[in-house]
Protein backbone atom coordinates (compact mmCIF):
# COMPACT_ATOMS: atom_id res chain seq x y z
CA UNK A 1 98.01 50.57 191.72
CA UNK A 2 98.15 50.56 195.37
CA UNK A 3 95.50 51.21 197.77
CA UNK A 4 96.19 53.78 200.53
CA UNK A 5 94.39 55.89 203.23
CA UNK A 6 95.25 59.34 202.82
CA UNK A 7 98.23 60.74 204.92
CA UNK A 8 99.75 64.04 205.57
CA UNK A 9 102.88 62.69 206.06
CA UNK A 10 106.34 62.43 203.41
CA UNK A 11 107.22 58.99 202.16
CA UNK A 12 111.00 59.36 203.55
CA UNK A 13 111.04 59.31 207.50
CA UNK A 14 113.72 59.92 209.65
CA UNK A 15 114.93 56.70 212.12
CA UNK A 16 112.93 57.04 215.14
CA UNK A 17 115.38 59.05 217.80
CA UNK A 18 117.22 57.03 220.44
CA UNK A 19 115.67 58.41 223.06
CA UNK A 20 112.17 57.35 221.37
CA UNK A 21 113.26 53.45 220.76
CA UNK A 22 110.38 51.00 220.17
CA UNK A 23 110.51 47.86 220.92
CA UNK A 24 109.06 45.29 218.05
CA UNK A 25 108.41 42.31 217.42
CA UNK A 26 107.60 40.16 213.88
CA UNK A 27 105.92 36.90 213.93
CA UNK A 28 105.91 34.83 210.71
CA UNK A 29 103.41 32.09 209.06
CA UNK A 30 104.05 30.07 206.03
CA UNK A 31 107.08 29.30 203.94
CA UNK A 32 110.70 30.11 203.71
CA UNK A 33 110.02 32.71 200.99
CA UNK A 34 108.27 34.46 204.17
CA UNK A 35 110.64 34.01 206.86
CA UNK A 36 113.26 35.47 204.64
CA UNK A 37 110.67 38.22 203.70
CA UNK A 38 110.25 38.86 208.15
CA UNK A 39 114.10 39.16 208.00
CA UNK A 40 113.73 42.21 205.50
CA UNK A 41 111.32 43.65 207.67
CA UNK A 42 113.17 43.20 210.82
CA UNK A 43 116.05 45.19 209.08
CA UNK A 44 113.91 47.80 207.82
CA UNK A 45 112.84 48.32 211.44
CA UNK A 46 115.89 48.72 213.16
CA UNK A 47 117.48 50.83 210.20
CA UNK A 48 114.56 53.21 211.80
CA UNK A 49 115.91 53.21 215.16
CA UNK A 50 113.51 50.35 216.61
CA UNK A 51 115.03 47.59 218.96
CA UNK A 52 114.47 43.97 218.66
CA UNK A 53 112.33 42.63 221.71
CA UNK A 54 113.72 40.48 224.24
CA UNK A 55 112.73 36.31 224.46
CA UNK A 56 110.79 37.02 227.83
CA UNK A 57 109.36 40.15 225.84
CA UNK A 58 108.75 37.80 223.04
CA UNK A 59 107.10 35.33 224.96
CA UNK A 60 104.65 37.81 226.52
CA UNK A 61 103.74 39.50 223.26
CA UNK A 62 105.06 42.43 224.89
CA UNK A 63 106.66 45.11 222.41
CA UNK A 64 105.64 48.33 220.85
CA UNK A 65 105.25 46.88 217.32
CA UNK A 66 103.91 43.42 216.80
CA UNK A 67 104.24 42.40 213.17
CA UNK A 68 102.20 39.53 211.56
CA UNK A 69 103.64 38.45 208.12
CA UNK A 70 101.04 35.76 206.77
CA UNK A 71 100.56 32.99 204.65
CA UNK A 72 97.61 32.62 202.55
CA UNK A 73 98.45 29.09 200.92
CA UNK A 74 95.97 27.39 203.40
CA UNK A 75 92.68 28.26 204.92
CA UNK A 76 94.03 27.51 208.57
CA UNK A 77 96.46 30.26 207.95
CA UNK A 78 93.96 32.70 208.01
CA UNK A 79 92.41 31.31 211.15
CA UNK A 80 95.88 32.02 212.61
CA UNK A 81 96.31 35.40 211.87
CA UNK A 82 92.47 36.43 213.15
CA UNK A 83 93.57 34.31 215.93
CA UNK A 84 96.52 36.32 216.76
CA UNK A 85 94.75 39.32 216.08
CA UNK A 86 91.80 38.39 218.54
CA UNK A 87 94.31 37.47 221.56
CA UNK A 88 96.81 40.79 220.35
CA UNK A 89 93.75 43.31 220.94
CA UNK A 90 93.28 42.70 224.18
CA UNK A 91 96.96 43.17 225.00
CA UNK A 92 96.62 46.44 222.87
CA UNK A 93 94.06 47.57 224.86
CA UNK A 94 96.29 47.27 227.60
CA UNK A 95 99.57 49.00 226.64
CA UNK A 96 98.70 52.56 225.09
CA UNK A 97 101.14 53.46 222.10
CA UNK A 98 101.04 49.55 221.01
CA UNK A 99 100.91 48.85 217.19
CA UNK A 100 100.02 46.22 214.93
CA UNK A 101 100.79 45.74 211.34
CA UNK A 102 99.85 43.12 208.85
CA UNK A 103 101.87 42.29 205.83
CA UNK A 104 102.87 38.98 203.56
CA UNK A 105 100.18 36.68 201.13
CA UNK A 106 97.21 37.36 203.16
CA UNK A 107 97.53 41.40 203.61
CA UNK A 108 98.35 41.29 199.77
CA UNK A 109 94.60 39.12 199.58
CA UNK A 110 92.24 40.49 201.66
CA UNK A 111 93.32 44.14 202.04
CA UNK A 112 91.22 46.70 203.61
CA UNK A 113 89.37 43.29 204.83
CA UNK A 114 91.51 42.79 207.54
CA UNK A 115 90.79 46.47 209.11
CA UNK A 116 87.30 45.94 208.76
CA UNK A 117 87.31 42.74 210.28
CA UNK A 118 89.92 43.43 213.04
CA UNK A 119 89.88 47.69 213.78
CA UNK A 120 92.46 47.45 215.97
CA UNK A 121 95.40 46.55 213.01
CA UNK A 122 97.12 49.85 212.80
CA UNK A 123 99.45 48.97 209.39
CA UNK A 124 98.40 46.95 206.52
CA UNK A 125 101.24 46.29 204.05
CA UNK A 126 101.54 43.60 200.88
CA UNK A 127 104.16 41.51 199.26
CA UNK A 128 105.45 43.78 196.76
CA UNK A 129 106.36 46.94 199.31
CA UNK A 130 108.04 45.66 201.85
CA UNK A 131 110.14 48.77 202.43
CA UNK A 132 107.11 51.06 203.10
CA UNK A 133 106.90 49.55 206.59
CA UNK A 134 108.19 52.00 208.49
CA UNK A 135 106.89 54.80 206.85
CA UNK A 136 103.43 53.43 207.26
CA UNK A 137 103.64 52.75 211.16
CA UNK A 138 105.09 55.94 211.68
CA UNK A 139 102.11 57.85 209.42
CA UNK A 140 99.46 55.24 211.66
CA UNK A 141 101.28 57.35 214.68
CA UNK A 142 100.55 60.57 213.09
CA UNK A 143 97.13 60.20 211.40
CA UNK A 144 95.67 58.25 214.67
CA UNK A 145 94.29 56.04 211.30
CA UNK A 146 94.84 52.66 209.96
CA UNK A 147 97.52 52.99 207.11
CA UNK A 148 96.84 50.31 204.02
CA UNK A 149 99.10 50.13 201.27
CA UNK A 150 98.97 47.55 198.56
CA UNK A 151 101.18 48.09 195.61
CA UNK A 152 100.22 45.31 192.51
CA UNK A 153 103.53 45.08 191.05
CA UNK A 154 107.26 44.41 192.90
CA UNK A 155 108.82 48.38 193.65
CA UNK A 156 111.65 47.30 195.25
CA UNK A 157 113.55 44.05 194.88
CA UNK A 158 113.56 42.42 198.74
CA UNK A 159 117.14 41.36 198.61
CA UNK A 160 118.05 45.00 198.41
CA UNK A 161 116.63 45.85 202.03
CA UNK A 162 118.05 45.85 204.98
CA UNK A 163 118.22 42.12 206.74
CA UNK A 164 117.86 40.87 210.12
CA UNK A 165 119.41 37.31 210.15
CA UNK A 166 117.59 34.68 212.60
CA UNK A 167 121.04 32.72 212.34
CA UNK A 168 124.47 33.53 212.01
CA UNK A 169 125.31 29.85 211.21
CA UNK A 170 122.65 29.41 208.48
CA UNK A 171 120.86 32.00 205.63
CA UNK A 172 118.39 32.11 203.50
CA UNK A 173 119.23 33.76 200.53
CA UNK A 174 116.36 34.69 197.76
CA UNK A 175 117.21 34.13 194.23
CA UNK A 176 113.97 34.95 192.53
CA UNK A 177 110.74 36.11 193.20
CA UNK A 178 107.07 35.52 191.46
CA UNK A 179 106.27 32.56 189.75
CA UNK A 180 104.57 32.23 186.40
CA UNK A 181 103.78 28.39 186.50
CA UNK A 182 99.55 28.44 186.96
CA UNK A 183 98.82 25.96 188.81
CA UNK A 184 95.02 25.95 189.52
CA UNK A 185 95.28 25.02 193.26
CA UNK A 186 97.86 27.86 193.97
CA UNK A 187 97.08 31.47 194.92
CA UNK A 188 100.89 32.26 195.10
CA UNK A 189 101.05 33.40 191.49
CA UNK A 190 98.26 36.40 191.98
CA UNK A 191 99.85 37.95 194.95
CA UNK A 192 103.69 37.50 194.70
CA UNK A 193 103.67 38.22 191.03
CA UNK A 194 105.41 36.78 187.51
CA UNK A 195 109.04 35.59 188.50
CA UNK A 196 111.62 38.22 188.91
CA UNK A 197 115.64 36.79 188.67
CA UNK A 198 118.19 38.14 190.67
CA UNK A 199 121.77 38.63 188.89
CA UNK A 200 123.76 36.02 189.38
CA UNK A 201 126.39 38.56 190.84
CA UNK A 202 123.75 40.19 193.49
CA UNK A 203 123.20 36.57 194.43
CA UNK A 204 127.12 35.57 195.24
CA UNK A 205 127.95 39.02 196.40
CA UNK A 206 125.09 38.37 199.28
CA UNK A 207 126.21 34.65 199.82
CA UNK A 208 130.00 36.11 200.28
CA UNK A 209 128.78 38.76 203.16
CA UNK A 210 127.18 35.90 205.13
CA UNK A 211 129.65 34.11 204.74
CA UNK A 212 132.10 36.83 205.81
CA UNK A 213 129.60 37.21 208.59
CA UNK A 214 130.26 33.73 210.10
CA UNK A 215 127.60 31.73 208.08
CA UNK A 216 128.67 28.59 206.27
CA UNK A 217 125.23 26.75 205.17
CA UNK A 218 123.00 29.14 202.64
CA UNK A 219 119.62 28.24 201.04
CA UNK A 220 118.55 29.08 197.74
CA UNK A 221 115.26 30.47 197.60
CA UNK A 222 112.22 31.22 195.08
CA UNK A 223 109.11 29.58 193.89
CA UNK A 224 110.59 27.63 191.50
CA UNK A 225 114.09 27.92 191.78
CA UNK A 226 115.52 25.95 188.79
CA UNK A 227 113.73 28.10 186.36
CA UNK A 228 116.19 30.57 187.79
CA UNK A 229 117.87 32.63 184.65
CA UNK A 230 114.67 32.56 181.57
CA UNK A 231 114.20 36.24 182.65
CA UNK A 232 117.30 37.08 181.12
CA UNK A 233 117.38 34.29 178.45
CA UNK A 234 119.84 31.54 180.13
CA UNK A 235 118.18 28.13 180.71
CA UNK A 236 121.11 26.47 182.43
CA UNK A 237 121.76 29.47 184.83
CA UNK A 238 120.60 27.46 187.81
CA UNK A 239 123.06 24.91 187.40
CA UNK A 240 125.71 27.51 187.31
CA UNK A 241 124.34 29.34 189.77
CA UNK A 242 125.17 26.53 191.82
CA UNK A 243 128.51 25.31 190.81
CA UNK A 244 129.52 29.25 191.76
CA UNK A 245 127.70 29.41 195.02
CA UNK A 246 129.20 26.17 196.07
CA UNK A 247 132.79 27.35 195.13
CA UNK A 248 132.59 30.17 197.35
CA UNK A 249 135.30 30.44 200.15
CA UNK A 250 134.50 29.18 203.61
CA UNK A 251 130.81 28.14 202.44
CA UNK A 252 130.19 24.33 203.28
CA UNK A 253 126.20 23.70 202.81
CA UNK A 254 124.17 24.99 199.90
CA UNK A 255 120.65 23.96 200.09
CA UNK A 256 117.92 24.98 198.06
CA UNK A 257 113.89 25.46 197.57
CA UNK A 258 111.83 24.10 195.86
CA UNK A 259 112.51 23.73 192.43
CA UNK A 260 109.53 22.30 190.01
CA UNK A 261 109.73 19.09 188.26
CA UNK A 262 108.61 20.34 185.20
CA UNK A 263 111.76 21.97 184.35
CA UNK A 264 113.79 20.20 186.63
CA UNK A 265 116.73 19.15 183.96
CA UNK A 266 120.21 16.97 183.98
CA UNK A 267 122.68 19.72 184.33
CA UNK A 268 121.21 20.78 188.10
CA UNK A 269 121.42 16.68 189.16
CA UNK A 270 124.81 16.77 187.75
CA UNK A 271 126.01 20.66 189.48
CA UNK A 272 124.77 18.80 192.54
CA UNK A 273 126.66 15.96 192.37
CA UNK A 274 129.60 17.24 191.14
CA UNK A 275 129.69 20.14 193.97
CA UNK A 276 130.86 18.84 197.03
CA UNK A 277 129.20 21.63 198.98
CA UNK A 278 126.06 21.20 197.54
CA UNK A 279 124.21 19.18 199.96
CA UNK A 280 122.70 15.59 199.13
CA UNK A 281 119.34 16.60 199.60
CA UNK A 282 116.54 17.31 197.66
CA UNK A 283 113.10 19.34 197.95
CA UNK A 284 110.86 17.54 194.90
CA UNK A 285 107.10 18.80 195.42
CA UNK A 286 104.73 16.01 193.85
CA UNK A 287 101.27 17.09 194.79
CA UNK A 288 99.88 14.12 193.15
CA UNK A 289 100.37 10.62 191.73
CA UNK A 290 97.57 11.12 189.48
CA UNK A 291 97.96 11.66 186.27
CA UNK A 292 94.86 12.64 185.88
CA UNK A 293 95.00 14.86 189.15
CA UNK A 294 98.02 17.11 188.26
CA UNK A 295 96.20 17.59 184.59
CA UNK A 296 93.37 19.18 186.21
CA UNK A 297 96.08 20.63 188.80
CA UNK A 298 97.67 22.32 185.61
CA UNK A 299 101.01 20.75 186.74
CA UNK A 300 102.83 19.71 183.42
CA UNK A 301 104.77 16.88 184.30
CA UNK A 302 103.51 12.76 184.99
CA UNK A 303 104.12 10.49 187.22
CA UNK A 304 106.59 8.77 185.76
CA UNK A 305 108.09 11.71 184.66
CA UNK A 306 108.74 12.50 188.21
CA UNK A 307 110.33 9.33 189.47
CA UNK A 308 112.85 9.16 186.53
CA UNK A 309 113.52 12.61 188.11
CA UNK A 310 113.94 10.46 191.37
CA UNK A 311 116.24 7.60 189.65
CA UNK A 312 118.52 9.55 187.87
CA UNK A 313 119.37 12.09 191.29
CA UNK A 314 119.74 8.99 193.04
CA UNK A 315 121.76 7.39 190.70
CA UNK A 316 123.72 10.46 190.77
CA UNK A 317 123.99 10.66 194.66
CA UNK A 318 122.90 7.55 195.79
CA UNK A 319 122.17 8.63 199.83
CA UNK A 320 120.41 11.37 198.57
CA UNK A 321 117.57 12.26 201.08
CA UNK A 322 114.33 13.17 199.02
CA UNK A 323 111.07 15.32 200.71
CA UNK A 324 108.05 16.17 198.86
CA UNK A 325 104.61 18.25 199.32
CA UNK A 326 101.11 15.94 198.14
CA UNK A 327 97.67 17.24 198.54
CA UNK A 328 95.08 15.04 199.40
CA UNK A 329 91.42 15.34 198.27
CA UNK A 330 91.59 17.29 195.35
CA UNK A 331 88.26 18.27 193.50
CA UNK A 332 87.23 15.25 191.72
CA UNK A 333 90.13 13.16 193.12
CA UNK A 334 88.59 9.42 193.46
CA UNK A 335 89.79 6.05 195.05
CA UNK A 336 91.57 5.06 192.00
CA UNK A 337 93.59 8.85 191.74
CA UNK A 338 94.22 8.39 195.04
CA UNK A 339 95.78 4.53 195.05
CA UNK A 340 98.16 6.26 192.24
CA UNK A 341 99.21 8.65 194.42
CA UNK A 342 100.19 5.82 197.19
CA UNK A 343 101.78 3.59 194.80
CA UNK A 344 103.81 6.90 193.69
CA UNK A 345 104.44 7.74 197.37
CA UNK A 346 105.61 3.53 197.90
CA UNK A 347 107.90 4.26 195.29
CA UNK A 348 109.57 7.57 195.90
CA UNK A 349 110.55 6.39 199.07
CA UNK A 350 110.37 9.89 200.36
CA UNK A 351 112.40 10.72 203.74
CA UNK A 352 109.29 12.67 205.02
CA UNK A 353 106.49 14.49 203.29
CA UNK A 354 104.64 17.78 203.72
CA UNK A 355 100.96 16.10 203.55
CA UNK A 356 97.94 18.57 202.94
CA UNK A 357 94.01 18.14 202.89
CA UNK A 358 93.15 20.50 199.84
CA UNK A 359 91.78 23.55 201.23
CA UNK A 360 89.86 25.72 198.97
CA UNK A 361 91.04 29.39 198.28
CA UNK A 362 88.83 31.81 196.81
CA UNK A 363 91.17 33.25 193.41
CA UNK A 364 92.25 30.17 192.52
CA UNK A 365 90.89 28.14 189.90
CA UNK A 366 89.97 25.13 191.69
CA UNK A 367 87.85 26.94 194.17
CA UNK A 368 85.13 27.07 190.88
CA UNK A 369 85.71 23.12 190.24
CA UNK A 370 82.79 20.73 190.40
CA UNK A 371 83.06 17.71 192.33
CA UNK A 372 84.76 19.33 195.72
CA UNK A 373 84.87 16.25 198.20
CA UNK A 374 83.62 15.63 201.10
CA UNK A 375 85.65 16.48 204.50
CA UNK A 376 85.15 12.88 205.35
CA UNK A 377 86.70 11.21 202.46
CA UNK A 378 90.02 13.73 202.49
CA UNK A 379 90.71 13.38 206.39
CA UNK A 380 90.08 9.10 205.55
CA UNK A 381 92.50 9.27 202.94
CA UNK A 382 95.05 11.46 204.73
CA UNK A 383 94.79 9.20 207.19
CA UNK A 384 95.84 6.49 205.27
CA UNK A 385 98.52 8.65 203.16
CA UNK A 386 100.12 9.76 206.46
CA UNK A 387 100.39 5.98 207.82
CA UNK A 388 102.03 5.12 205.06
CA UNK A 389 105.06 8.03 204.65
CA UNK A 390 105.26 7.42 208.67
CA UNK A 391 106.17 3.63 207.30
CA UNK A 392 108.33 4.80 204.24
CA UNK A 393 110.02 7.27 207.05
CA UNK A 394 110.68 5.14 209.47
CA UNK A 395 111.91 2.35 207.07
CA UNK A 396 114.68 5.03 205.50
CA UNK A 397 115.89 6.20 208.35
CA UNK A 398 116.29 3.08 209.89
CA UNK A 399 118.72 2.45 206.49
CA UNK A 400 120.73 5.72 208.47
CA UNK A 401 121.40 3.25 211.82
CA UNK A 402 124.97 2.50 212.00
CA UNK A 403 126.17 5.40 209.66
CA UNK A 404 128.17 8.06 210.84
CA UNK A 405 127.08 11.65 209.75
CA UNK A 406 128.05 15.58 210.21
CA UNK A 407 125.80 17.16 212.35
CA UNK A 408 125.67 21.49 212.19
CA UNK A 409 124.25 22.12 215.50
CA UNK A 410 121.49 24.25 215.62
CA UNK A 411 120.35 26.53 218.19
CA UNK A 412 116.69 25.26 218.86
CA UNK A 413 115.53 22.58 216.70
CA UNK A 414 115.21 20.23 219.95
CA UNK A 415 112.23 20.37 222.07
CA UNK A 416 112.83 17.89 224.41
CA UNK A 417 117.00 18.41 224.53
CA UNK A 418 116.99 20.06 227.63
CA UNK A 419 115.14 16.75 229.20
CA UNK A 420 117.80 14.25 227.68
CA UNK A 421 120.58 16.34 227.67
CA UNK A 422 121.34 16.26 223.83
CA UNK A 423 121.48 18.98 221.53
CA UNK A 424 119.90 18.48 217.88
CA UNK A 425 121.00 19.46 214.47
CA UNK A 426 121.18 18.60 210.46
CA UNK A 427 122.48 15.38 208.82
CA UNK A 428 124.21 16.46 205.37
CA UNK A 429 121.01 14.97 203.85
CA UNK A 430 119.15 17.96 206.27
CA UNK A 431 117.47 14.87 208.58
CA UNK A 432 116.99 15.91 212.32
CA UNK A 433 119.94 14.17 214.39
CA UNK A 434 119.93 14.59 218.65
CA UNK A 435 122.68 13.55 219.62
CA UNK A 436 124.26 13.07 222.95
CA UNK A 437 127.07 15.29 224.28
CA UNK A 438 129.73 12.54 226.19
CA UNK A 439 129.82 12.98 230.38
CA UNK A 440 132.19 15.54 231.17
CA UNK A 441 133.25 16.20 227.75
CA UNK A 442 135.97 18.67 226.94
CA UNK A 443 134.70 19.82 223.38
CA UNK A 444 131.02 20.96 223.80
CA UNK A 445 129.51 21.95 220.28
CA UNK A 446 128.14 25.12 219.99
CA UNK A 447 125.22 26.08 217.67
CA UNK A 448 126.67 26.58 214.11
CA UNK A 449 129.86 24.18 215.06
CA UNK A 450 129.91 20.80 213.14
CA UNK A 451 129.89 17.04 214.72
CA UNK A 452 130.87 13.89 214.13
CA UNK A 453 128.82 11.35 215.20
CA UNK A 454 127.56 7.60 214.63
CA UNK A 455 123.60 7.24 214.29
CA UNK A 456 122.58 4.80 217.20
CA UNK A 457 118.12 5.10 217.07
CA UNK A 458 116.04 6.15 214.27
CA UNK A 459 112.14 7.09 214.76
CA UNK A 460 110.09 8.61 211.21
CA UNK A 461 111.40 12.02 211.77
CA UNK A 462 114.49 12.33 213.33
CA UNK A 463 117.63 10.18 214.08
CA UNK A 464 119.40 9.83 217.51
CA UNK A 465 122.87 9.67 217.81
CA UNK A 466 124.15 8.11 221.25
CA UNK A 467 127.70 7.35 220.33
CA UNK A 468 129.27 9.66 222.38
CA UNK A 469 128.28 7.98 225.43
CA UNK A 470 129.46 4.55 224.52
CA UNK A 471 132.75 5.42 223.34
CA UNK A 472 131.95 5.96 219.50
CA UNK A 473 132.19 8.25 217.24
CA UNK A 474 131.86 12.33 219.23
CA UNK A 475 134.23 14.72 217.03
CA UNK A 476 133.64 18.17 217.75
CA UNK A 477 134.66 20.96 214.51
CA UNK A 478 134.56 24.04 215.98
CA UNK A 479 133.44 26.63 213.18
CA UNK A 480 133.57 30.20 212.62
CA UNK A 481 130.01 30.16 212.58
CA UNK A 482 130.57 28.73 216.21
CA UNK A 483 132.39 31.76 217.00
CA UNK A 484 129.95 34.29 215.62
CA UNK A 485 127.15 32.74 217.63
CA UNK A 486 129.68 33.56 220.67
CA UNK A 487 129.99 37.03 219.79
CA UNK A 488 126.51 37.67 219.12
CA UNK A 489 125.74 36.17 222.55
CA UNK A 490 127.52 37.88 224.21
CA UNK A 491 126.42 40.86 222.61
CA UNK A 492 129.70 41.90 220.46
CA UNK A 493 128.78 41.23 217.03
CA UNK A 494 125.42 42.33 214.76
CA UNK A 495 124.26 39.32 212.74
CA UNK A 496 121.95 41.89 210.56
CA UNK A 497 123.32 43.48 206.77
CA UNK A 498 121.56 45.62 204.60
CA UNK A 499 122.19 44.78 200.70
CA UNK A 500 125.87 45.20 200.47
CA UNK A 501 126.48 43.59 203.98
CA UNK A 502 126.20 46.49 205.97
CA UNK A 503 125.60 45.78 209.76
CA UNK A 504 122.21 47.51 210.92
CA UNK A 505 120.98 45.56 214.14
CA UNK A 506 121.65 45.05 217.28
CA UNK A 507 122.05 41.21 217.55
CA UNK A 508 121.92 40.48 221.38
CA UNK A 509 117.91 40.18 221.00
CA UNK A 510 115.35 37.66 219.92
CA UNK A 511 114.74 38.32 216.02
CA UNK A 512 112.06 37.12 214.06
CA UNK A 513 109.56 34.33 215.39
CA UNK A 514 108.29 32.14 213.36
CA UNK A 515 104.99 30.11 213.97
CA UNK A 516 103.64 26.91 213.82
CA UNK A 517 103.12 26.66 210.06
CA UNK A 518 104.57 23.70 207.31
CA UNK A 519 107.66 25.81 206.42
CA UNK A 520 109.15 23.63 203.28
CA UNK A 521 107.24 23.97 200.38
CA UNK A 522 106.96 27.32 198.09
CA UNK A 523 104.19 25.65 196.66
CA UNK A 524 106.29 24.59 193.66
């Protein structure tokens, strides 16, 4: 059942005439699952006949359509989208014709809410309807009325819209949607639905265009990704999903998120290690050390469970790099659940972790849980969980000193490149390398082209490599991801497809933004 304010308009709409282009722009908070998801609408928008807005456009929140797609994992996540609402009305105010749409975990939550609490949203849209976007900003236009649509259950599989890519080196590429794990802390389940699977041939049929396209590094998406293939009765599918993704022509990094360790099972630690383009790096969400914590977190796996998960991948690929998501301060956690989870954390030996005060969410089970703990207890033990996977961190990477390692240059991972005159990229193991470009050098990497390098510095979340300026290790692979970053420069080439790799954008503008959210965990 969806929920909809009445229009007068048809649910097909021409693309908006040349001569009528809007700008737009879509702004994204929360996981992969929604950056992907901001890619679809992207598409979607310039299949209509709307233009991507420009970086100093972008910068200036200056662009006909401004579209939020939100998270609603976390309670700051809703602060951020009021946020952005609050500063976005005034700007509205300002530029007559301007609209604002709302879509993703939070629209598919709160609903008419966030009209009533913020008038000025034009477009309302959930998780499962995606493809009603422009029809609903174009019926806002007519009506001179907020548009909200909800649908409850998935109309129209994402992968089947139209697609924006942020990257032409680099692609996210959704396997499944839903999830029907139920774990009490987790709203995902309620607004994204029971798990969908892709077929397998939709899936390599998309990683083949992107890779036609110029990409060469996919990641495999979905909320629990190696329980890919029980919709259609194949337990191992996951492992041969990725034996035939990695086999694919031209691909060279397959990456994927997050799989659960519940069903997280041989044949995947042996497809990964027996892939070569399957990338030594894994995604293992924990949550807890407690046994008694992930009981009443309804996650069905132990604690030792999950480090024989560790051993055996390691034993498997020993310089595997491992990352993982813990919550601190769950209802009725106390100091003795929470000196399991350290000793867990000591022992994983975890390359970084996505740390996270529990944050209540009305819908989930846990918001009804006795014992909720005090704000001063979680931030003390946070505190004290963070200081210790800084240590772990910083201890592993120093391990990476002295190693040499293939860095994919990426376009803007760096903040501080253009200050020390490196450019930054992903280790194999997907750690952050800068590394130095050698004076005057005659091969200057370009984002999506691959490098050679020797690691020189570590720090607890990201490696320098210097060796190019002391007459180490600096070898330059140029890529033909390297050359479709050129062309779409320079303006010559779209980096957008719809379903069957059909070209629909532009490509010379600023795509998607993504904000400052945790963007690793599905929640898994």
């Amino acid at each position: 059942m969806s929920t909809t304010l009445p229009t007068v308009l048809p649910d097909v709409l021409p693309p908006v005439p040349d001569a009528a282009a809007r700008t737009y722009l879509v702004k994204t908070l929360g996981c992969q699952m929604n950056v992907h998801d901001s890619e679809h609408m992207a598409g979607m928008l310039e299949q209509a006949g709307y233009v991507a807005a420009g970086p100093a456009e972008v910068a200036a929140e200056d662009a006909d359509v401004i579209v939020i797609n939100t998270c609603a994992v976390r309670e700051n996540a809703a602060d951020k989208l009021y946020g952005n609402l609050g500063r976005l009305a005034s700007i509205k105010r300002a530029r007559p014709g301007m609209q604002i749409a709302v879509g993703g975990c939070l629209a598919q939550k709160d609903r008419t809410g966030i009209v009533e609490r913020a008038p000025w949203v034009d477009v309302v849209f959930g998780t499962h309807n995606l493809d009603v976007l422009p029809v609903l900003l174009e019926r806002a236009r007519h009506n001179a009325a907020a548009q909200v649509e909800i649908e409850e259950s998935l109309k129209v599989f994402p992968s089947t819209l139209p697609t924006r890519r942020e990257s032409v080196y680099a692609g996210w590429v959704s396997i499944s949607v839903g999830c029907n794990n139920t774990c009490t802390f987790c709203i995902v389940p309620h607004l994204r639905g029971k798990e969908r699977d892709r077929r397998p041939g939709e899936i390599l049929a998309e990683v083949e265009a992107l890779v036609a396209q110029g990409a060469i590094e996919v990641t495999l998406l979905g909320q629990n990704v190696n329980s890919y293939g029980v919709e259609f009765g194949d337990r191992g599918a996951f492992a041969k999903l990725l034996r035939a993704v990695g086999a694919i022509d031209g691909l060279e990094r397959v990456r994927f998120t997050s799989p659960h360790p519940a069903a997280f099972t041989d044949d995947v630690i042996a497809a990964m290690a027996e892939t070569p383009t399957v990338m030594p790096q894994l995604h293992m969400p924990l949550q807890s050390g407690s046994d008694r914590m992930l009981r009443a977190m309804r996650r069905s796996y132990r604690s030792e469970k999950f480090l024989g998960i560790l051993d055996r991948v390691r034993a498997a690929m020993p310089d595997a790099a491992i990352t993982t998501d813990i919550i601190v301060g769950f209802p009725g956690e106390t100091e003795e659940d929470f000196a399991e989870t350290l000793r867990v954390v000591e022992a994983s030996r975890f390359s970084s972790a996505f740390t996270f005060q529990y944050s209540p969410r009305p819908g989930t089970p846990a918001f009804d849980l006795p014992d909720q703990l005090p704000k001063s207890v979680v931030q003390e033990r946070f505190l004290r969980l963070t200081a210790l996977q800084d240590r772990v961190s910083q201890e592993e990477n120093q391990r990476q000193v002295g190693r040499t390692v293939q860095v994919l240059v990426a376009e803007t991972e760096g903040r501080k490149d253009g200050a020390t005159h490196r450019v930054t990229g992903r280790a194999a193991d997907n750690r952050l390398v800068h590394l130095a470009l050698p004076q005057g050098a005659a091969e200057v990497p370009r984002p999506g082209d691959l490098v050679t390098v020797d690691v020189t510095h570590a720090a607890p979340y990201h490696l320098v490599a210097d060796s190019g300026l002391t007459g180490g290790t600096y070898v330059v692979r140029r890529t033909a991801s390297g050359d479709a970053w050129d062309r779409r420069r320079s303006g010559q080439d779209e980096h957008s497809h719809g379903a069957a790799g059909d070209s629909c954008g532009t490509g010379a503008a600023a795509g998607p933004v993504v904000l400052g959210l945790p963007t690793i965990g599905l929640r898994g």
